[in-house]
Protein backbone atom coordinates (compact mmCIF):
# COMPACT_ATOMS: atom_id res chain seq x y z
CA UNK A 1 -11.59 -31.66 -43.57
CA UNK A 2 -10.89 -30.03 -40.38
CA UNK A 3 -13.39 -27.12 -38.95
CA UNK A 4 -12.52 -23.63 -38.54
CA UNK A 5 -12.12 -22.83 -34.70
CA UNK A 6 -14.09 -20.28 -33.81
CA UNK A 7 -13.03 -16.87 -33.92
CA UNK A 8 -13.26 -14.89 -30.61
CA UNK A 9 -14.50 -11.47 -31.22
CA UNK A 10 -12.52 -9.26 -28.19
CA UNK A 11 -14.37 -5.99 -28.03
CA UNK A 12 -12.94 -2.49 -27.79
CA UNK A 13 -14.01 -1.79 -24.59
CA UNK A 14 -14.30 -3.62 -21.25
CA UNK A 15 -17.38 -4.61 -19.71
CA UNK A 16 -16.72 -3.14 -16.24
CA UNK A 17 -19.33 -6.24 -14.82
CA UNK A 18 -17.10 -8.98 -16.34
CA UNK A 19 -15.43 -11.52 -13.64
CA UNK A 20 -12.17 -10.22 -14.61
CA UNK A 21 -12.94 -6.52 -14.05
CA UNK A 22 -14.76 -7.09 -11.38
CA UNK A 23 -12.03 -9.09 -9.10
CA UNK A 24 -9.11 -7.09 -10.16
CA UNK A 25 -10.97 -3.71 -9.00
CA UNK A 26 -12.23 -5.39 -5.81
CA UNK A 27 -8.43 -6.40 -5.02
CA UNK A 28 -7.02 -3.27 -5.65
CA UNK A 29 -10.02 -1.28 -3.39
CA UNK A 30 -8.74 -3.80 -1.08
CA UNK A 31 -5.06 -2.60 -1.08
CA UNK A 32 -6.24 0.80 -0.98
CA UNK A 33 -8.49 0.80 1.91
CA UNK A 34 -5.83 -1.65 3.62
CA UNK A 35 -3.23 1.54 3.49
CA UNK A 36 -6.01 3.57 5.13
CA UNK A 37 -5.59 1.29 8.19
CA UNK A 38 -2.20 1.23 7.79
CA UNK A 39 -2.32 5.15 7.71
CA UNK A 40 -4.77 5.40 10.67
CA UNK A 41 -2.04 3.34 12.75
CA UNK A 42 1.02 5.29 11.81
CA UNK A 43 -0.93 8.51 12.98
CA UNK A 44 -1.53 6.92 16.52
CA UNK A 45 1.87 5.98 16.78
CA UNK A 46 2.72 9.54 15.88
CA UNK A 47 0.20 10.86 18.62
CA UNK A 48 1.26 9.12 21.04
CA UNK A 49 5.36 9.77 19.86
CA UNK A 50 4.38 13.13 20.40
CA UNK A 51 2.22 12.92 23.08
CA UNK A 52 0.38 16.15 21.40
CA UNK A 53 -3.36 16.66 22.11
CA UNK A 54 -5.86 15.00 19.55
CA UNK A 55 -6.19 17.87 17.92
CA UNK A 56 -2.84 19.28 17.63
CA UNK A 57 -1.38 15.12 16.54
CA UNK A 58 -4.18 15.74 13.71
CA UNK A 59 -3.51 18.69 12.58
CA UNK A 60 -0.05 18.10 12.05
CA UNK A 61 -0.18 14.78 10.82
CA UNK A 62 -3.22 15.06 8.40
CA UNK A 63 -2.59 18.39 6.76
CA UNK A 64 0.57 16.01 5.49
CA UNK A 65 -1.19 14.54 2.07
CA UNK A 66 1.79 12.93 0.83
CA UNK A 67 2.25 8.96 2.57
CA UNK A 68 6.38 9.16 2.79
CA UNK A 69 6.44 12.71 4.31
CA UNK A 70 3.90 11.14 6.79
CA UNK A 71 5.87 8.29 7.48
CA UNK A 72 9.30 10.72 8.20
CA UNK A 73 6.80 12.37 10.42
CA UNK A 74 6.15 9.01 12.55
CA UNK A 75 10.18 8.51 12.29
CA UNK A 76 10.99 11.81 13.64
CA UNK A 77 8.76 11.98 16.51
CA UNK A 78 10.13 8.53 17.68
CA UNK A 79 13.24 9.18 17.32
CA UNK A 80 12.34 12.64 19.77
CA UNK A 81 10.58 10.16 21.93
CA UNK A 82 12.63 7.26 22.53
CA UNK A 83 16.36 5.89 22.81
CA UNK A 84 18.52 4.94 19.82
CA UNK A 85 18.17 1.60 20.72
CA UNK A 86 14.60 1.59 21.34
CA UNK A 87 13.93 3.37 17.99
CA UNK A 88 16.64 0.89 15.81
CA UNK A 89 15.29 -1.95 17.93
CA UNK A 90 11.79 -1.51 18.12
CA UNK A 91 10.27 1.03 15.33
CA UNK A 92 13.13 0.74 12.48
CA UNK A 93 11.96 -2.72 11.47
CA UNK A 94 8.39 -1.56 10.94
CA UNK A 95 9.75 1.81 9.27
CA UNK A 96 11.97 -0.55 6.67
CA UNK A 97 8.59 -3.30 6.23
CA UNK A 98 6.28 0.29 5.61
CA UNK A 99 8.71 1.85 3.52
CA UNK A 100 9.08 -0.82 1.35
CA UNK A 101 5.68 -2.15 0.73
CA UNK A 102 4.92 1.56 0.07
CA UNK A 103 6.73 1.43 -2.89
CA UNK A 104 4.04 -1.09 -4.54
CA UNK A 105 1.37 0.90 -2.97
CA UNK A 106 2.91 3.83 -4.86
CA UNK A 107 2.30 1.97 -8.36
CA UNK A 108 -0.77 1.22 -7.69
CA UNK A 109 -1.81 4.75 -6.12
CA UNK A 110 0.04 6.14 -9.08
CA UNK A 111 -0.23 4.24 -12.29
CA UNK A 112 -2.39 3.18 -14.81
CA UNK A 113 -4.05 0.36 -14.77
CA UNK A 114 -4.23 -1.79 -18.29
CA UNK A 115 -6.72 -3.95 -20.26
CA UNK A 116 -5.54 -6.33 -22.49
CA UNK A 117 -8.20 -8.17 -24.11
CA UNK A 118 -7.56 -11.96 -25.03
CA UNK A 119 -8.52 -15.48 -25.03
CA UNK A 120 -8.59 -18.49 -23.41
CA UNK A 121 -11.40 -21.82 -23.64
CA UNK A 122 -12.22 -20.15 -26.69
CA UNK A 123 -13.66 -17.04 -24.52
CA UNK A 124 -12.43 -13.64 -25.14
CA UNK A 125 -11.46 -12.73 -21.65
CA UNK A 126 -9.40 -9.55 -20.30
CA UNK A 127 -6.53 -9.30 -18.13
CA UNK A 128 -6.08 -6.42 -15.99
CA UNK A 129 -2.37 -4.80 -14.96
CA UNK A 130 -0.93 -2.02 -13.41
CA UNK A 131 2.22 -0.82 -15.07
CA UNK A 132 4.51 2.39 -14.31
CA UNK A 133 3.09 5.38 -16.78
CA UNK A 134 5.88 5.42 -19.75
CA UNK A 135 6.45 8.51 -19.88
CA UNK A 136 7.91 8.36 -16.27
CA UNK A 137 9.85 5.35 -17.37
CA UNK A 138 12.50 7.90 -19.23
CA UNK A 139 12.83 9.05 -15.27
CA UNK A 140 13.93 6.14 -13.48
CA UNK A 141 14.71 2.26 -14.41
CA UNK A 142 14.20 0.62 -11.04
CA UNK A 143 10.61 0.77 -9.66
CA UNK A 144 10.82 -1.83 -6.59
CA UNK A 145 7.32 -1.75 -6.32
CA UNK A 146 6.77 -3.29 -9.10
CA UNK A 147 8.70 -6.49 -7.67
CA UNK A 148 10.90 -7.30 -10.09
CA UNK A 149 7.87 -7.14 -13.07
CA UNK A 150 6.79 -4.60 -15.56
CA UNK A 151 3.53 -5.00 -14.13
CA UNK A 152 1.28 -5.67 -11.09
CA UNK A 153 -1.51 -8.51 -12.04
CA UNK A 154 -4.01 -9.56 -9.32
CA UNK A 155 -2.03 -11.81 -7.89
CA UNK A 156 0.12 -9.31 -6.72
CA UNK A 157 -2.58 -7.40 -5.35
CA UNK A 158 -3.75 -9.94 -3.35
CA UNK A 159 -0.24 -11.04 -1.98
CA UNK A 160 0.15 -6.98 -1.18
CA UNK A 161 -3.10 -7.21 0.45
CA UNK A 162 -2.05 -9.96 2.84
CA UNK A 163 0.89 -8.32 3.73
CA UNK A 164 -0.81 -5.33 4.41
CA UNK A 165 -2.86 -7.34 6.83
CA UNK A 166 0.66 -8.31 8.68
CA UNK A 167 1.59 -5.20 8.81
CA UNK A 168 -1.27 -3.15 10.35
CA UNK A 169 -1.13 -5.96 12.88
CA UNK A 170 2.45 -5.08 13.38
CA UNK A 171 1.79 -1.27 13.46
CA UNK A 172 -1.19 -2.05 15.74
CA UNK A 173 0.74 -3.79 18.54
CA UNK A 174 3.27 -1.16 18.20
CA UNK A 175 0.91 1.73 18.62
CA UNK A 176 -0.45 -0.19 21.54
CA UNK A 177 3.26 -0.16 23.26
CA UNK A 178 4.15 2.99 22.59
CA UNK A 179 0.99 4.22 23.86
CA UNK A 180 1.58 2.28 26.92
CA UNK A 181 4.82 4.35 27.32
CA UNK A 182 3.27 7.64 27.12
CA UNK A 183 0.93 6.82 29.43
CA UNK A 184 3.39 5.33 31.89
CA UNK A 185 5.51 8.56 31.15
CA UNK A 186 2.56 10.53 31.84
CA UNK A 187 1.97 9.17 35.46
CA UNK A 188 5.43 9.43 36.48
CA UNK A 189 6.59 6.05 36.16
């Protein structure tokens, strides 16, 4: 006689304490405040594109709520600022990396996120996704932010996280030379 495995009871709702819940909302605050920094270095590359006063680069750039009208913003003013080749040499590589890990960042910002409730080791566990709202779907076929997948799991969030990390390092140095060039432009040389 063989025993009855034991059923796993998966409950309606989610325990927002469980492990599960509790990493998969932790890594996607993390990609959220991560686009915060890489938001607060776009603006001081745009401030010092423009070479505007503090108050003027903020008002401009801030009253802007929507990330890819920001990001035109930082494109424009560099292109006002610099060469063609310095802008296609030095800022279009960041603009393409931004632009396209915005794209996830606008699933996530977007989206809902989805519970699916399930087992494994005989333990009802649930496993947390974002996924593009369906009644956008009937809009558009191709999200690239969702990398190829119907949904974002936390290992994407994490890997977007990390990247993230190499990027506002990126926009950081960046914002550091272009800063050094108003400055120099500022004292004449």
């Amino acid at each position: 006689m063989t025993d009855i495995p034991r059923p796993v009871i998966v409950t309606l709702h989610t325990n927002p304490d469980s492990k599960e819940a509790v990493e998969f909302y932790r890594r996607l605050g993390m990609c959220i405040a991560s686009w915060a920094y890489v938001d607060r270095r776009l603006y001081q590359i745009f401030h010092h594109a423009t070479g505007f006063e503090q108050k003027q680069s903020a008002f401009l750039y801030y009253r802007n709520r929507a990330f890819n009208q920001r990001l035109r913003m930082v494109d424009d003013a560099i292109k006002m600022a610099w060469t063609t080749e310095q802008f296609n040499n030095d800022w279009r590589p960041l603009h393409i990396e931004t632009d396209n890990l915005s794209h996830t960042r606008n699933i996530f910002a977007h989206h809902p996120t989805l519970r699916v409730g399930t087992a494994k080791d005989d333990q009802a566990i649930d496993v947390y996704s974002i996924y593009v709202e369906p009644y956008e779907r009937v809009l558009n076929s191709n999200y690239p932010g969702l990398l190829g997948k119907d949904q974002l799991g936390v290992e994407d969030l994490v890997k977007h996280d990390a990247d993230l990390a190499v990027l506002e390092s990126k926009l950081a140095n960046f914002a550091w030379q272009i800063g050094g060039w108003r400055a120099s432009k500022k004292n004449g040389t």
